[in-house]
Protein backbone atom coordinates (compact mmCIF):
# COMPACT_ATOMS: atom_id res chain seq x y z
CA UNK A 1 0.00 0.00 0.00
CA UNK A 2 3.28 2.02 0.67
CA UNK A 3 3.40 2.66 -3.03
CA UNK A 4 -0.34 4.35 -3.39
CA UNK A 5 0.56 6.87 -1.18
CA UNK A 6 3.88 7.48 -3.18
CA UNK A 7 2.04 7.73 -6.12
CA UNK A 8 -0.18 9.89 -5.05
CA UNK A 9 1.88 12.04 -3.59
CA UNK A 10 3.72 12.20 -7.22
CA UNK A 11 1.01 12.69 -9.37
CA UNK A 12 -0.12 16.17 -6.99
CA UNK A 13 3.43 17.12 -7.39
CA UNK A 14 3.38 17.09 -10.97
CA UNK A 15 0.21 18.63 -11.58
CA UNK A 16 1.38 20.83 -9.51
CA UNK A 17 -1.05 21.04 -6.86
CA UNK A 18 -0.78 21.16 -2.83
CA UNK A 19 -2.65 19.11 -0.58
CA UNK A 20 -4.50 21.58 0.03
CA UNK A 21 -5.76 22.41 -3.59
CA UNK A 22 -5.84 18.22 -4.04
CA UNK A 23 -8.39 17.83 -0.61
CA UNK A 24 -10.50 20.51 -1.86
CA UNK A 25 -10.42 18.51 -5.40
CA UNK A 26 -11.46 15.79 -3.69
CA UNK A 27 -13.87 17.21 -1.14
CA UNK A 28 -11.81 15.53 1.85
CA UNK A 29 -10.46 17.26 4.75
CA UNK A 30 -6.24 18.27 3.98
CA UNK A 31 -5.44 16.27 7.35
CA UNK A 32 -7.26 13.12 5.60
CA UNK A 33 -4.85 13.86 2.61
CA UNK A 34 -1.93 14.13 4.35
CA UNK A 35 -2.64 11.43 6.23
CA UNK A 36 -3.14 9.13 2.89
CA UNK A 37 -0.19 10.42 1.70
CA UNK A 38 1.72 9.14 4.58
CA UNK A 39 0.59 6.10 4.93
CA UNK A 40 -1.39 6.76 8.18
CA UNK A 41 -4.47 5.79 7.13
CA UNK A 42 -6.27 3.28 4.77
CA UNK A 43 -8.11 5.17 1.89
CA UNK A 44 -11.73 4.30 1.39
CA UNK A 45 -12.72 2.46 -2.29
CA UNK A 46 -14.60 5.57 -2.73
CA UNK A 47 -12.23 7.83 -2.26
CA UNK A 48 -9.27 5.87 -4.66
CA UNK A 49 -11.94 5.96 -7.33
CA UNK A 50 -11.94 9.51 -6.63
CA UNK A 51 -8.46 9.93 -7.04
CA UNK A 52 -8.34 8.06 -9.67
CA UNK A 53 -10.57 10.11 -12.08
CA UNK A 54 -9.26 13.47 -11.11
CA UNK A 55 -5.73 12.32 -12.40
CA UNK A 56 -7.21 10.30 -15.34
CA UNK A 57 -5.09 7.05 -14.07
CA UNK A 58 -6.55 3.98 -13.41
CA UNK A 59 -6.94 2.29 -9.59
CA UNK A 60 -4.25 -0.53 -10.55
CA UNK A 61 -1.92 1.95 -10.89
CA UNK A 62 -2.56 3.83 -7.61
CA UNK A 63 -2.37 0.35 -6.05
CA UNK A 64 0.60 -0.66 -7.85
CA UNK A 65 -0.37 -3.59 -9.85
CA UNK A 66 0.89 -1.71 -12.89
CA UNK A 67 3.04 1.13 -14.09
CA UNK A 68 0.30 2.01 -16.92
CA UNK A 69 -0.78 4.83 -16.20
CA UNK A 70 -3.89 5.39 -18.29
CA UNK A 71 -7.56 4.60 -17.18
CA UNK A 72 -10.28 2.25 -18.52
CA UNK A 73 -11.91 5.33 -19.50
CA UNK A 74 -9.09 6.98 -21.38
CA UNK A 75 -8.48 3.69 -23.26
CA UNK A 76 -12.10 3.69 -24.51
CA UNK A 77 -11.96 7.40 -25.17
CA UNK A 78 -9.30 6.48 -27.42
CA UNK A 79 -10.54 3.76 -28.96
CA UNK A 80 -13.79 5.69 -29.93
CA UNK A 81 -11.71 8.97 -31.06
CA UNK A 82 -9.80 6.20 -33.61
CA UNK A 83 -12.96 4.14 -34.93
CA UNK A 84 -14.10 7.90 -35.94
CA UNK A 85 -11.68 8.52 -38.11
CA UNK A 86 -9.80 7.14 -40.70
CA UNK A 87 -6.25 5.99 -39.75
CA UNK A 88 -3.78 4.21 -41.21
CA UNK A 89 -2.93 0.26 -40.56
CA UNK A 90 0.81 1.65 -38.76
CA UNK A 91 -1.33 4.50 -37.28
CA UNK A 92 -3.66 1.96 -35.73
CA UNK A 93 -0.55 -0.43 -34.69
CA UNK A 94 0.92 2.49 -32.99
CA UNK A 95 -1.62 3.48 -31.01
CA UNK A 96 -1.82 -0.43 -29.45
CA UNK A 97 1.96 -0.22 -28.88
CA UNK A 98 1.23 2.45 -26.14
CA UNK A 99 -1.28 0.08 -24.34
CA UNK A 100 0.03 -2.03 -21.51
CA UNK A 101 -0.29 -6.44 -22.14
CA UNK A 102 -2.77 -6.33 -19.79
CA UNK A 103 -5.29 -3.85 -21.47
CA UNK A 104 -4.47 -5.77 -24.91
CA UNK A 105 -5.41 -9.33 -23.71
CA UNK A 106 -8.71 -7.47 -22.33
CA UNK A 107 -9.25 -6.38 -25.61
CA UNK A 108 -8.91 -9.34 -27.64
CA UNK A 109 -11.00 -11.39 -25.19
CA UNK A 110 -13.70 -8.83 -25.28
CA UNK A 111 -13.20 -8.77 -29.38
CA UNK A 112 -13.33 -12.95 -29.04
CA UNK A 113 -16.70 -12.81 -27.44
CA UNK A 114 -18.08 -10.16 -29.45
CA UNK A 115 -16.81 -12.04 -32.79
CA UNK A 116 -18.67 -15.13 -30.99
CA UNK A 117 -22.14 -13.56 -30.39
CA UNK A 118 -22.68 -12.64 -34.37
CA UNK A 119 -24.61 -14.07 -36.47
């Protein structure tokens, strides 16, 4: 859990917020913050999601099952942004290169059972 907080604590920095300006983001008390931050005190589901969508990473990040960065959301964003336009076979091939194994795997699962329910 050591390395949420870390993370945490890194994204802020770079988006160059304090905890003060990231509490009131989050509508949570700066002594709750800093406590999260220093590995004090557990943070609610609730709250991670929170976290979460203001820095447009995804929880397994913030938990450190994975260095990707990028949400479920931002994936599909970009996924929909590409079917609605014309791109190139590369262009396309490049775009999955940024996406972690993990995400790809999803994808070709959820493409398997898609492909599967046609008719």
């Amino acid at each position: 859990m050591k390395q949420t907080f870390s993370r945490i604590v890194r994204l802020r920095i770079e988006r160059g917020l304090n905890q003060a300006a990231l509490a009131k983001e989050l509508n949570i008390p700066q002594g709750t913050l800093s406590n999260y931050e220093q590995g004090k005190r557990e943070i609610r589901s609730s709250t991670l999601l929170k976290i979460a969508e203001f820095f447009d990473v995804s929880v397994e990040y913030l938990i450190g099952k994975t260095d990707y960065r990028q949400s479920v959301r931002s994936f599909s964003d970009t996924l929909f942004e590409t079917a609605n336009k014309r791109v190139t076979k590369g262009e396309f091939y490049e775009m999955l290169d940024k996406f972690p194994p993990e995400t790809l795997a999803a994808l070709s699962q959820m493409l398997n059972i898609m492909g599967n329910n046609t008719t």
